[in-house]
PDB file of N, CA and C in Angstrom:
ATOM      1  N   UNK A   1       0.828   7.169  -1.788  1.00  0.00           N
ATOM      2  CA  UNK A   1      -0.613   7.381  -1.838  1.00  0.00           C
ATOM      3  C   UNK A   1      -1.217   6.431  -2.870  1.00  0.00           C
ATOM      4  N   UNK A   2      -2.264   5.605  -2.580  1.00  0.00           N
ATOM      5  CA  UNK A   2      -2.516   4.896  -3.502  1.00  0.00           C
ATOM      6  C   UNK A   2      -3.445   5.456  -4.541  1.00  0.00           C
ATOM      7  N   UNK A   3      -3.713   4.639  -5.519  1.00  0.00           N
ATOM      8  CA  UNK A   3      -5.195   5.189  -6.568  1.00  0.00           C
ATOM      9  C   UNK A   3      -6.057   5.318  -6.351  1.00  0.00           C
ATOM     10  N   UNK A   4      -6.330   4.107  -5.566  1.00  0.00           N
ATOM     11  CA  UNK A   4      -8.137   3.839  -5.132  1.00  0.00           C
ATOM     12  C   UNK A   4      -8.187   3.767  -4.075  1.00  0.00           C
ATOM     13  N   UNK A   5      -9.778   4.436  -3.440  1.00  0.00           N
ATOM     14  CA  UNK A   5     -10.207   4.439  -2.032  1.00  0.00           C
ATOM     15  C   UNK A   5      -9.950   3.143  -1.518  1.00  0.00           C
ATOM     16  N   UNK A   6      -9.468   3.041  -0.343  1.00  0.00           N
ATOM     17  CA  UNK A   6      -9.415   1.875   0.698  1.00  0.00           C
ATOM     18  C   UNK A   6     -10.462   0.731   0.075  1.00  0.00           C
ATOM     19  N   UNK A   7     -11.850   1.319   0.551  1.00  0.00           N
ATOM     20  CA  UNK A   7     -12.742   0.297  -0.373  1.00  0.00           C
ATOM     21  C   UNK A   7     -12.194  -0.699  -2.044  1.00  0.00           C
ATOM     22  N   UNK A   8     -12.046   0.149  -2.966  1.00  0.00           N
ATOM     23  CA  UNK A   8     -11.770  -0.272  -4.188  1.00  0.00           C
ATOM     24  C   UNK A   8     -10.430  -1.283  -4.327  1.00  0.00           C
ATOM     25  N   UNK A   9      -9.628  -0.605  -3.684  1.00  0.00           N
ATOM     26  CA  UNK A   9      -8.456  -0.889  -3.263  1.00  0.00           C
ATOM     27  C   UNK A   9      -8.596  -2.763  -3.056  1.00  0.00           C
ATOM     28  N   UNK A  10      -9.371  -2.683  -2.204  1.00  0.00           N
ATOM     29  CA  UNK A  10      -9.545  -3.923  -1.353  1.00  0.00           C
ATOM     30  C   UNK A  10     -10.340  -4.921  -2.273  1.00  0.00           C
ATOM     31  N   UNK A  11     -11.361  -4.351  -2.586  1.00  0.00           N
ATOM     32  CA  UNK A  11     -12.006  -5.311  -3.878  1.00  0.00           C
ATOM     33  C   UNK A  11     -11.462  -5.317  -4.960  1.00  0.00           C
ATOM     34  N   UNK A  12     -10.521  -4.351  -5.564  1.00  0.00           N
ATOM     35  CA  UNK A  12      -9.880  -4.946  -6.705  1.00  0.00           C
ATOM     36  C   UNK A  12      -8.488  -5.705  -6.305  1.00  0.00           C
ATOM     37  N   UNK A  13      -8.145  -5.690  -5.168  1.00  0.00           N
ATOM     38  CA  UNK A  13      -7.045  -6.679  -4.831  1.00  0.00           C
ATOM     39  C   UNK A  13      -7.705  -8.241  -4.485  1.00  0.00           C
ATOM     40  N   UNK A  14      -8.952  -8.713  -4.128  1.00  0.00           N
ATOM     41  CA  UNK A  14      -9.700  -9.342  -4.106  1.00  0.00           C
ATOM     42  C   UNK A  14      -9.746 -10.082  -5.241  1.00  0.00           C
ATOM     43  N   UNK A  15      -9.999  -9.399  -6.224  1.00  0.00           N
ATOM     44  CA  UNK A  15      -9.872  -9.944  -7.766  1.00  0.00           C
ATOM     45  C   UNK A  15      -8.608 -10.524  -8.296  1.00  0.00           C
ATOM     46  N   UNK A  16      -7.532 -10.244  -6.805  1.00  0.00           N
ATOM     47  CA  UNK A  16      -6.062 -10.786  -8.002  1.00  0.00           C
ATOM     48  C   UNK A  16      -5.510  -9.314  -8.168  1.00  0.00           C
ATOM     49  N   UNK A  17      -5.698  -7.940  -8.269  1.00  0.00           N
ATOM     50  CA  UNK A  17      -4.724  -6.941  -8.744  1.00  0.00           C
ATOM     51  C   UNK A  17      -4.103  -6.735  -8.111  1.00  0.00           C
ATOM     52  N   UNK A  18      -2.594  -5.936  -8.546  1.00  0.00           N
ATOM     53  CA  UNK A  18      -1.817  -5.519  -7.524  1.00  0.00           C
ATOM     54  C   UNK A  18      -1.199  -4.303  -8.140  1.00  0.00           C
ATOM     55  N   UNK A  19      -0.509  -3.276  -7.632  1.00  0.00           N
ATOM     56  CA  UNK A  19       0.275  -2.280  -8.467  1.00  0.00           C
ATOM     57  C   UNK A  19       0.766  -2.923  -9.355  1.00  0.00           C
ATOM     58  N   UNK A  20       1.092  -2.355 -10.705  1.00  0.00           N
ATOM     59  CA  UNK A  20       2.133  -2.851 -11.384  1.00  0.00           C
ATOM     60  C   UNK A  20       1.690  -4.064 -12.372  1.00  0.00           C
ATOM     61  N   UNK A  21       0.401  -4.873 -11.827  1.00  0.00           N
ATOM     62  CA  UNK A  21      -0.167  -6.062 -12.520  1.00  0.00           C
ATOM     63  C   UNK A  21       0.222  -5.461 -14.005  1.00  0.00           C
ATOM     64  N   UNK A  22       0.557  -6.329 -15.150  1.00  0.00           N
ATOM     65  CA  UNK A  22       0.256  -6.576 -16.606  1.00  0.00           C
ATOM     66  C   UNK A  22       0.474  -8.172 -16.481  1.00  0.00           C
ATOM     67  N   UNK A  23      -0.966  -8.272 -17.575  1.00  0.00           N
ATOM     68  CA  UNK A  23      -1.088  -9.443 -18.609  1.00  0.00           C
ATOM     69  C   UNK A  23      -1.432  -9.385 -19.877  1.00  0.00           C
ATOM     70  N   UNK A  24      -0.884 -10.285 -20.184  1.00  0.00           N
ATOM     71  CA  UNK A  24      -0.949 -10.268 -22.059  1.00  0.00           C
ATOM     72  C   UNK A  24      -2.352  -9.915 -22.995  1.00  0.00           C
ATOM     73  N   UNK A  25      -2.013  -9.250 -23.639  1.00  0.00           N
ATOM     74  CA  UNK A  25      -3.696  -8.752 -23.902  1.00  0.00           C
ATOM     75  C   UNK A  25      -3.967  -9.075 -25.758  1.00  0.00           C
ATOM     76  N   UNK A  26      -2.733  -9.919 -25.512  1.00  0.00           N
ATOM     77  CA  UNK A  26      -2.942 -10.709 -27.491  1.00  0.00           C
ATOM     78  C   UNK A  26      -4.271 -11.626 -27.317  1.00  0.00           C
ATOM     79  N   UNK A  27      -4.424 -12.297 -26.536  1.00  0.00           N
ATOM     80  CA  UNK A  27      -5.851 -12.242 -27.075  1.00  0.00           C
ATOM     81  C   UNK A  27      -7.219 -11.604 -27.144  1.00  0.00           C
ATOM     82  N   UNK A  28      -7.104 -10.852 -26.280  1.00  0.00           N
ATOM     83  CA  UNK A  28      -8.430  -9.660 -26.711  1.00  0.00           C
ATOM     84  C   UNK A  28      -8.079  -8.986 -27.754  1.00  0.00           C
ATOM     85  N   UNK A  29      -7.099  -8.876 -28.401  1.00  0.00           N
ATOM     86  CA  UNK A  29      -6.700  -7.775 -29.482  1.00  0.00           C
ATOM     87  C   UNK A  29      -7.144  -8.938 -30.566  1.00  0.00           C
ATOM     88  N   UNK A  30      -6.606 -10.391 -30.924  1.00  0.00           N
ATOM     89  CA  UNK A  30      -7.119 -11.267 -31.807  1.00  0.00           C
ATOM     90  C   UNK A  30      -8.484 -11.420 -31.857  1.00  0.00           C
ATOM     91  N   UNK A  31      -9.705 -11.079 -30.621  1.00  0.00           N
ATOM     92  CA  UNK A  31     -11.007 -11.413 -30.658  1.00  0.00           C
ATOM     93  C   UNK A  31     -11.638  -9.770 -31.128  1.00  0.00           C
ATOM     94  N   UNK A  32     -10.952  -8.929 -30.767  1.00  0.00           N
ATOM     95  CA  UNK A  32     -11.465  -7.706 -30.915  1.00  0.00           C
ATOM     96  C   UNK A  32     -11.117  -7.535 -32.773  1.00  0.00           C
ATOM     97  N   UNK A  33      -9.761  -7.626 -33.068  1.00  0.00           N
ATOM     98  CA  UNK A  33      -9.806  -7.137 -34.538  1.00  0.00           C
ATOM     99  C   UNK A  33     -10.070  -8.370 -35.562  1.00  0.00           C
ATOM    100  N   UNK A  34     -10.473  -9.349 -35.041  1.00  0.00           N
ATOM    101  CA  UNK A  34     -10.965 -10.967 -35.766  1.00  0.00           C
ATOM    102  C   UNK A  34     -11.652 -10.330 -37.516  1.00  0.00           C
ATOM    103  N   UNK A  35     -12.735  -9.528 -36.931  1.00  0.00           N
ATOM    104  CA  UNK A  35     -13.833  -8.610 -38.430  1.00  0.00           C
ATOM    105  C   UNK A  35     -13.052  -8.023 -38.557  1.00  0.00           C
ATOM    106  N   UNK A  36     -11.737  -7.048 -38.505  1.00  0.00           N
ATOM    107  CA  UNK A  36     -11.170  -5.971 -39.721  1.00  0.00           C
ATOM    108  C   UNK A  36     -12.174  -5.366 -39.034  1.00  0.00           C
ATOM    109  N   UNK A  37     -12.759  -5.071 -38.626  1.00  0.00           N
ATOM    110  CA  UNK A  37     -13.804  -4.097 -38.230  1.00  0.00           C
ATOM    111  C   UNK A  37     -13.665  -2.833 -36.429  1.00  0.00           C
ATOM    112  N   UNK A  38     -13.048  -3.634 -36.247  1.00  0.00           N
ATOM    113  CA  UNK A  38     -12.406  -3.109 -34.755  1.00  0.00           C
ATOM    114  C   UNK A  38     -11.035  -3.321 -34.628  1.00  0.00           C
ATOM    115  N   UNK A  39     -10.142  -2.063 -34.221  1.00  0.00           N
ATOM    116  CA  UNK A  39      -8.588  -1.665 -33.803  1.00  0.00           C
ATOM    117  C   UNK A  39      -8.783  -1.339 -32.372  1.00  0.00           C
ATOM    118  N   UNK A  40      -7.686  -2.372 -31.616  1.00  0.00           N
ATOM    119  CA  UNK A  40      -7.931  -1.887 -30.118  1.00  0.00           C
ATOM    120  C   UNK A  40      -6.923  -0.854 -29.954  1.00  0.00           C
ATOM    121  N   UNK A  41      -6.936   0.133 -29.422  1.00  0.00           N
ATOM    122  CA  UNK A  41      -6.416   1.652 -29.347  1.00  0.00           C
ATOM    123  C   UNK A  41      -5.891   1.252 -27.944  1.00  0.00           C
ATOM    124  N   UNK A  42      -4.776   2.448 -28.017  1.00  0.00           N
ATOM    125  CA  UNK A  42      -3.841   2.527 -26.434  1.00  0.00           C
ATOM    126  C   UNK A  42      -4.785   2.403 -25.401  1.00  0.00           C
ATOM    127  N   UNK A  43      -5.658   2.954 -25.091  1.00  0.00           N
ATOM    128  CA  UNK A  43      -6.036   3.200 -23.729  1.00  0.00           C
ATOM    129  C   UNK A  43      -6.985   1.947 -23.569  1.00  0.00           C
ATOM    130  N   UNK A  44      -7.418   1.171 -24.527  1.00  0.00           N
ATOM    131  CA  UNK A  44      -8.408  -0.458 -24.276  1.00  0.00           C
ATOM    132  C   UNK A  44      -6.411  -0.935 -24.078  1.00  0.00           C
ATOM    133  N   UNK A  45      -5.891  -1.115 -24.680  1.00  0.00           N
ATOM    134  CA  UNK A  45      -4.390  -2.140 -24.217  1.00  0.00           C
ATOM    135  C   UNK A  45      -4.115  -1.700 -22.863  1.00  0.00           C
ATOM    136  N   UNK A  46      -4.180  -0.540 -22.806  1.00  0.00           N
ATOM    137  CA  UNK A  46      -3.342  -0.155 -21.229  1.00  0.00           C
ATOM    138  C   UNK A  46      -4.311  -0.716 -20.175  1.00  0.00           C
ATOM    139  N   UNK A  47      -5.640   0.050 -20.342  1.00  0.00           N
ATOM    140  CA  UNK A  47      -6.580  -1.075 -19.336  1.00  0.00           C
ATOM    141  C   UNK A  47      -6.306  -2.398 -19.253  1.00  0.00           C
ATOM    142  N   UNK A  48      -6.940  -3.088 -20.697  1.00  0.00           N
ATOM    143  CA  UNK A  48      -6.917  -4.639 -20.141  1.00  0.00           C
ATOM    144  C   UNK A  48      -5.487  -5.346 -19.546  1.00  0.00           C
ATOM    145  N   UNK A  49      -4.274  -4.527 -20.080  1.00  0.00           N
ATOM    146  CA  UNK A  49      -3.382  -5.072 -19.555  1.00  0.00           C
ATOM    147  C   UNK A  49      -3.043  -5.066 -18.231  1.00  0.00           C
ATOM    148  N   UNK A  50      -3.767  -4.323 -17.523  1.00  0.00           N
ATOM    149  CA  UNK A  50      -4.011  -3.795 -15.898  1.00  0.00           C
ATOM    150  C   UNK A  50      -4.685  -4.955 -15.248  1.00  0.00           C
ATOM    151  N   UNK A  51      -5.989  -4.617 -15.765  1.00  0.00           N
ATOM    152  CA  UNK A  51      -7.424  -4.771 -15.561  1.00  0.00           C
ATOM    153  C   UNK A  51      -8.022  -6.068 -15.943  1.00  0.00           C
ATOM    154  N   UNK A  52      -7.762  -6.318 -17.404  1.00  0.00           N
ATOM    155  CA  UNK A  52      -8.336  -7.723 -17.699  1.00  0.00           C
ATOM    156  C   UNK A  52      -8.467  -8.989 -17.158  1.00  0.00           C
ATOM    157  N   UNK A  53      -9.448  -9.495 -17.029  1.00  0.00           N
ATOM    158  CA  UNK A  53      -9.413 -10.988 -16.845  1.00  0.00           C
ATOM    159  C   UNK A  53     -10.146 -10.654 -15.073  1.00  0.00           C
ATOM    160  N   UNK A  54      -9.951  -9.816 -14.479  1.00  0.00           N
ATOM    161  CA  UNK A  54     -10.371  -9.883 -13.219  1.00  0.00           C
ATOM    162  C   UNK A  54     -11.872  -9.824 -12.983  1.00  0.00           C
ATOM    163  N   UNK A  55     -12.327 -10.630 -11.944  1.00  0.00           N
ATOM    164  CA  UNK A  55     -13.510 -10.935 -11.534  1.00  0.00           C
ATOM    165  C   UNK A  55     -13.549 -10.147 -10.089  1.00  0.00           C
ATOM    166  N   UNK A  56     -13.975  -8.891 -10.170  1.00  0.00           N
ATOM    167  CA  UNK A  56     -13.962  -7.748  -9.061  1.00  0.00           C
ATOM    168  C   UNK A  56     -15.285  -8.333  -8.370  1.00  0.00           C
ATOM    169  N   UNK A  57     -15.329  -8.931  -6.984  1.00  0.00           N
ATOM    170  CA  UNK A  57     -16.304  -9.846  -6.220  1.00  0.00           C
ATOM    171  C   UNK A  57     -17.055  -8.628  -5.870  1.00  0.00           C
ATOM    172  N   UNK A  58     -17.891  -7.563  -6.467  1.00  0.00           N
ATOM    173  CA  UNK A  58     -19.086  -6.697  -5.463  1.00  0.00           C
ATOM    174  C   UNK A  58     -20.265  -7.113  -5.768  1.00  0.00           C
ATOM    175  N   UNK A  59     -21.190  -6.272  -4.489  1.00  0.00           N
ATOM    176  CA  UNK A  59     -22.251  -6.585  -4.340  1.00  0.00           C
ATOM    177  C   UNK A  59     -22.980  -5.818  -3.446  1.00  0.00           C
ATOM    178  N   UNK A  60     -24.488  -5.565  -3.354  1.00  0.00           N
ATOM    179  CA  UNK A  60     -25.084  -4.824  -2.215  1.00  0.00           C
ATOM    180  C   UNK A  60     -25.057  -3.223  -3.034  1.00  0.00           C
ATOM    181  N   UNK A  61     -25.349  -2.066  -1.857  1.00  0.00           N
ATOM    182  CA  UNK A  61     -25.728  -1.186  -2.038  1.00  0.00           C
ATOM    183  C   UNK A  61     -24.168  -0.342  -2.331  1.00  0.00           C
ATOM    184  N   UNK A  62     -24.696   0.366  -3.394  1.00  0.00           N
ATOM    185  CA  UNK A  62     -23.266   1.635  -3.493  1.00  0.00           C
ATOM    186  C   UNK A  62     -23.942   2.587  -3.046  1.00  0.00           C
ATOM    187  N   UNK A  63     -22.875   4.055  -3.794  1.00  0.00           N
ATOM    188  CA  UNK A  63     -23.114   4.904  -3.157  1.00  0.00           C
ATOM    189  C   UNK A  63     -24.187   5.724  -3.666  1.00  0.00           C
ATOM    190  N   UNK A  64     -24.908   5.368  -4.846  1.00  0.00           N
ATOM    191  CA  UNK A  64     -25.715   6.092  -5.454  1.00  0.00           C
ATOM    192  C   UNK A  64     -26.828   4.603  -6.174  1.00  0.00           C
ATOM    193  N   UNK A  65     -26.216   4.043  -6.369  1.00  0.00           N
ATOM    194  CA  UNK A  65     -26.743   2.831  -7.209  1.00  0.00           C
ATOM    195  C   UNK A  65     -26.176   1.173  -6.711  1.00  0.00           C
ATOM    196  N   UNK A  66     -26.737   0.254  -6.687  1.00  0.00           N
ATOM    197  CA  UNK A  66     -26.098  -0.495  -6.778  1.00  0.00           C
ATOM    198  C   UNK A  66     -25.053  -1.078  -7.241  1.00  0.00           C
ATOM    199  N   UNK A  67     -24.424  -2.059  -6.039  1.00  0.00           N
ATOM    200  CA  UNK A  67     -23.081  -2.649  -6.831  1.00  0.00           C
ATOM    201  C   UNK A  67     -23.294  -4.246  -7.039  1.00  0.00           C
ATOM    202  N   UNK A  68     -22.512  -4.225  -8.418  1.00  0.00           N
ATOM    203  CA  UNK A  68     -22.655  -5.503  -9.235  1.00  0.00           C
ATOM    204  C   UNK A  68     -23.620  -5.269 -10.742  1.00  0.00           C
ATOM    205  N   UNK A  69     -23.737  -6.580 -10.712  1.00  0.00           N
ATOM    206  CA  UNK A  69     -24.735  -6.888 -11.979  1.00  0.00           C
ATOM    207  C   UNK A  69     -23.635  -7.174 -13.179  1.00  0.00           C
ATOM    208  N   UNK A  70     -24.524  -7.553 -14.232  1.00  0.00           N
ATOM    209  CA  UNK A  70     -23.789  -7.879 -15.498  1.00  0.00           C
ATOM    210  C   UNK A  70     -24.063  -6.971 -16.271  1.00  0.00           C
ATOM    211  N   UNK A  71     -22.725  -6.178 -17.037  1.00  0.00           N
ATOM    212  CA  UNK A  71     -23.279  -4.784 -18.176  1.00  0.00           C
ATOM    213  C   UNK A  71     -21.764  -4.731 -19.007  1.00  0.00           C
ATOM    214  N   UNK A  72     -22.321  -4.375 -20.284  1.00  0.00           N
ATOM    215  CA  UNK A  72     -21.232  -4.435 -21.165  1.00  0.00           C
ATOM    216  C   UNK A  72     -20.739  -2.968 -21.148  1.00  0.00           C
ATOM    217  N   UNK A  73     -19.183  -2.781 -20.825  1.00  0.00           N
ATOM    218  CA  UNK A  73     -18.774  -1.541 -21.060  1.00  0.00           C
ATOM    219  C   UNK A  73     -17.537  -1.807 -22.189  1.00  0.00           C
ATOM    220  N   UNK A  74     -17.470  -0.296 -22.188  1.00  0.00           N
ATOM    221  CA  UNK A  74     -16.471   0.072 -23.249  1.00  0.00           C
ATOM    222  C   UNK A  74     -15.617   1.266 -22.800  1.00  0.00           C
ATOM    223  N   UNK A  75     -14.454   1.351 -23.577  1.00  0.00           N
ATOM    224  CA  UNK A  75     -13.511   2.611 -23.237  1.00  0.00           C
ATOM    225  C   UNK A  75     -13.419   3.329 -24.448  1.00  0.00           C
ATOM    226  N   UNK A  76     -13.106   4.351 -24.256  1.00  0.00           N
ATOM    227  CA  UNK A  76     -12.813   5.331 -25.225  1.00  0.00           C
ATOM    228  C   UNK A  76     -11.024   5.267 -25.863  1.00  0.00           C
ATOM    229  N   UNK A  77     -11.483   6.128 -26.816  1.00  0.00           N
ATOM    230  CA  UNK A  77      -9.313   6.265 -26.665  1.00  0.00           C
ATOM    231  C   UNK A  77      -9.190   7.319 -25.545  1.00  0.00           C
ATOM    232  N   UNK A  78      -9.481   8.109 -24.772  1.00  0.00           N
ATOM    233  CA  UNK A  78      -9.240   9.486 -23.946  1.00  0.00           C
ATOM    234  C   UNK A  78      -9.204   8.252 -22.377  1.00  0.00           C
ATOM    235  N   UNK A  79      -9.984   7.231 -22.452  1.00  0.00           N
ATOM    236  CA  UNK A  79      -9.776   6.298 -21.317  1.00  0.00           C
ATOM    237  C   UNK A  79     -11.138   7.040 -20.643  1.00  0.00           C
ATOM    238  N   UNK A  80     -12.191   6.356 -21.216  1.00  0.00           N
ATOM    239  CA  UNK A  80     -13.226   7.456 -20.401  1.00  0.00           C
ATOM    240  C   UNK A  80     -14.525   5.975 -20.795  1.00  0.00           C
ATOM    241  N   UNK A  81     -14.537   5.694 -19.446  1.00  0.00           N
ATOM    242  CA  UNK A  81     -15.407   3.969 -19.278  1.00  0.00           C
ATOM    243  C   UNK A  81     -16.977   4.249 -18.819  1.00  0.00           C
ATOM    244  N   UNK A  82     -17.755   3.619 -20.622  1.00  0.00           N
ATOM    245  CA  UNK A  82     -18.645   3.848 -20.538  1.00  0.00           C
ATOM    246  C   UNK A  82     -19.781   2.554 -20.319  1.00  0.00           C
ATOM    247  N   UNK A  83     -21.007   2.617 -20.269  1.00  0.00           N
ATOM    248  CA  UNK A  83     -22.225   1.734 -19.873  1.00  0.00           C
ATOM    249  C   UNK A  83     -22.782   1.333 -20.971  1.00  0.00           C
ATOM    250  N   UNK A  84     -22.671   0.523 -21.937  1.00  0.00           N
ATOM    251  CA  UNK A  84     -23.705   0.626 -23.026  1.00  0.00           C
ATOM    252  C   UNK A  84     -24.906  -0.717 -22.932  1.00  0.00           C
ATOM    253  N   UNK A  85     -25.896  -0.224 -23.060  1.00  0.00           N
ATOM    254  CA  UNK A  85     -27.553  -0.891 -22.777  1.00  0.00           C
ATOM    255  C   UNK A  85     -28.208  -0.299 -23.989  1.00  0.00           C
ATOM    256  N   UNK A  86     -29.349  -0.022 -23.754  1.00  0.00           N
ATOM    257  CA  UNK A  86     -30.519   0.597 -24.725  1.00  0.00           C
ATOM    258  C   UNK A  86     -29.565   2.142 -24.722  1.00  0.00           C
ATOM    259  N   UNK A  87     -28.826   2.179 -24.185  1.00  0.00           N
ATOM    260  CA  UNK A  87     -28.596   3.561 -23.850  1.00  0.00           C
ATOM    261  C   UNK A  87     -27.219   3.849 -23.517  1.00  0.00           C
ATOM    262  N   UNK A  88     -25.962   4.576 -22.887  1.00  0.00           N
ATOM    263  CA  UNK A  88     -24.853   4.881 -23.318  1.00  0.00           C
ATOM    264  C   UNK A  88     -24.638   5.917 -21.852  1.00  0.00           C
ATOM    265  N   UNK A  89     -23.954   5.365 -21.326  1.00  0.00           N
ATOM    266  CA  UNK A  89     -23.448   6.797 -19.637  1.00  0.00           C
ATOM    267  C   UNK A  89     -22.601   6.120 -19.199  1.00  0.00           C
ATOM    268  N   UNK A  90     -21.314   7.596 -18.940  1.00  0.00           N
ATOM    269  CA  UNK A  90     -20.220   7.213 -18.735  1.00  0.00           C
ATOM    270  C   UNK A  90     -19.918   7.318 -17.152  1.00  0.00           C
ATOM    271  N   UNK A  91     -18.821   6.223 -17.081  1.00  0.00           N
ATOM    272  CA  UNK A  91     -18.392   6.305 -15.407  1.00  0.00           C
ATOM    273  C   UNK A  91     -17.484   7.525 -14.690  1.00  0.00           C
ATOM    274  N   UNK A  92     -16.838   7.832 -16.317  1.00  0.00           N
ATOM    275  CA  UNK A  92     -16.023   9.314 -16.409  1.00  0.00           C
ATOM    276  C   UNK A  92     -14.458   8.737 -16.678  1.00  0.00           C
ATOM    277  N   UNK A  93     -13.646   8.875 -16.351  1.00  0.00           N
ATOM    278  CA  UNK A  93     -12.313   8.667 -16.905  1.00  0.00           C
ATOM    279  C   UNK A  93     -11.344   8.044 -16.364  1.00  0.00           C
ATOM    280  N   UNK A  94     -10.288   6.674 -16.737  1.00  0.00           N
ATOM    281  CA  UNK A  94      -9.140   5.954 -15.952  1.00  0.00           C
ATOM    282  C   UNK A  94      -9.543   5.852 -14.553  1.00  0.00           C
ATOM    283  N   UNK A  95      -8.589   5.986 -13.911  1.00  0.00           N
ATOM    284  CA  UNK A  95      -9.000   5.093 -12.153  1.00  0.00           C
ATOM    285  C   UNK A  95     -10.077   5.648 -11.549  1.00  0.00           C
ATOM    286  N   UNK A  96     -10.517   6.940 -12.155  1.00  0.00           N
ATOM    287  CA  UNK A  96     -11.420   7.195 -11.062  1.00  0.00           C
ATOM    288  C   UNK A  96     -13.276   7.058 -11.513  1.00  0.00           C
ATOM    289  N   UNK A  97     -12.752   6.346 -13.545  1.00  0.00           N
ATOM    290  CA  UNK A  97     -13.906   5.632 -14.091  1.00  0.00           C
ATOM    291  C   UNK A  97     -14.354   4.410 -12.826  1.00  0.00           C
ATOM    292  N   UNK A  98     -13.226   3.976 -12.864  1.00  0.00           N
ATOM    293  CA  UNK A  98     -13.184   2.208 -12.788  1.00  0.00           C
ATOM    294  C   UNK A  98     -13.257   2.064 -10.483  1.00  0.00           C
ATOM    295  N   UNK A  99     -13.192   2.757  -9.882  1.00  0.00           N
ATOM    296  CA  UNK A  99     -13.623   3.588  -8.649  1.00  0.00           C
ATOM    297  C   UNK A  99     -14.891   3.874  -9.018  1.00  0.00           C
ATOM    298  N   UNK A 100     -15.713   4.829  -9.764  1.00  0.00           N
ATOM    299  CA  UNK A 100     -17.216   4.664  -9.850  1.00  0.00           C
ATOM    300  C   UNK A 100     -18.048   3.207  -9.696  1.00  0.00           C
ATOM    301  N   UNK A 101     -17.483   2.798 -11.031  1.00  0.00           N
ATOM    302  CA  UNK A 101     -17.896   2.028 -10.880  1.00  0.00           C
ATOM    303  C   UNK A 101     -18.277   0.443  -9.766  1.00  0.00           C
ATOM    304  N   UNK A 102     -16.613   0.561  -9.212  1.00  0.00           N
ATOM    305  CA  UNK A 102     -16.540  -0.199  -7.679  1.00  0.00           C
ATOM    306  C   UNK A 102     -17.146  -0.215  -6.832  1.00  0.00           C
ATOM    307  N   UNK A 103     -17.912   1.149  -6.379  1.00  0.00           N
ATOM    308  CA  UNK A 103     -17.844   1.439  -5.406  1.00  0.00           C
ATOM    309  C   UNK A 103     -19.513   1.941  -5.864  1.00  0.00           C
ATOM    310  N   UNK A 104     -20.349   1.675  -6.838  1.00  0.00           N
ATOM    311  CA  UNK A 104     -21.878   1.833  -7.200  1.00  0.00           C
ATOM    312  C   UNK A 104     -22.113   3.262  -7.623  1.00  0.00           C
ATOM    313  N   UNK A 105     -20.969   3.832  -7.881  1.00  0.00           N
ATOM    314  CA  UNK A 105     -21.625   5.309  -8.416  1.00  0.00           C
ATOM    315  C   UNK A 105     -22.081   5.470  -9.712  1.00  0.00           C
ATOM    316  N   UNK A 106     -23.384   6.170  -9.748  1.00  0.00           N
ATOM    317  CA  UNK A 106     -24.540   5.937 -10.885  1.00  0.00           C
ATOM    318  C   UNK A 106     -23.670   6.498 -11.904  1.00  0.00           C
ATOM    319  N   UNK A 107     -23.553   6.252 -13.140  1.00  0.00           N
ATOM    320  CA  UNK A 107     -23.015   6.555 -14.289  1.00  0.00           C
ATOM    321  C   UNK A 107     -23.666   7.520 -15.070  1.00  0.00           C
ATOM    322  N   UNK A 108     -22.937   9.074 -15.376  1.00  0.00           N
ATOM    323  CA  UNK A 108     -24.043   9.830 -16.264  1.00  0.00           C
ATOM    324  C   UNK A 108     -24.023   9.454 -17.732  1.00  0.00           C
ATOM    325  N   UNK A 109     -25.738   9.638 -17.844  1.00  0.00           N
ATOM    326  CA  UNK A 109     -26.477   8.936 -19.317  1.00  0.00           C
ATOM    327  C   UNK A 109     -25.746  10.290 -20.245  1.00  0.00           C
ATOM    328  N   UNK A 110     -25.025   9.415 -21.149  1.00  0.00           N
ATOM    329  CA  UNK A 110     -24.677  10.038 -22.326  1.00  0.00           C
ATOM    330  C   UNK A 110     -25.881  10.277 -22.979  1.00  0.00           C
ATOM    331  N   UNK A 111     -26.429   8.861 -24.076  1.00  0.00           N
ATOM    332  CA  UNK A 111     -27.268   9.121 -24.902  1.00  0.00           C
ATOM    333  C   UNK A 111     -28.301   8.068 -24.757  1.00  0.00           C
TER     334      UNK A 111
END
């Protein structure tokens, strides 16, 4: 059984992923803790080592919101992938964060 809906599936294999993908994630950890000011925690390593570097090709209408655009997110340590703008809403948690987001589902506004 896989992780992600057929859809997601397909666009994040699109991007290059496959089960099992890892890549080296020493350099986001060198750009992230550069200030002493930021420690990248398990669940940012386990993502990007999945996840990183991929250019997931969407576009058009999701299922609640549009898909695409440019937006800076972030993870938690619990692995819970959030939206941050003027404002802060999460996609909700690990594959089925990163499935919201694929696939245009509106993100609830934290703060």
């Amino acid at each position: 059984m896989s992780r992600f809906s057929e859809r997601a599936e397909h666009d994040l294999r699109a991007a290059g992923w496959e089960p099992g993908r890892k890549v080296d994630t020493a350099e986001w950890r060198g750009l992230l803790e550069a200030s002493g000011e930021v420690r990248m925690h398990a669940a940012a390593e386990e993502f990007l080592g999945e996840f990183g570097g991929l250019k997931v090709p969407i576009s058009g209408p999701g299922i609640s919101v549009a898909r695409g655009g440019r937006f800076f997110l972030g993870i938690s340590e619990a692995g819970e992938i959030v939206l941050v703008e003027t404002w802060v809403a999460s996609f909700g948690f690990g594959d089925a964060a990163l499935e919201n987001l694929i696939l245009g589902v509106k993100p609830e506004k934290l703060a």
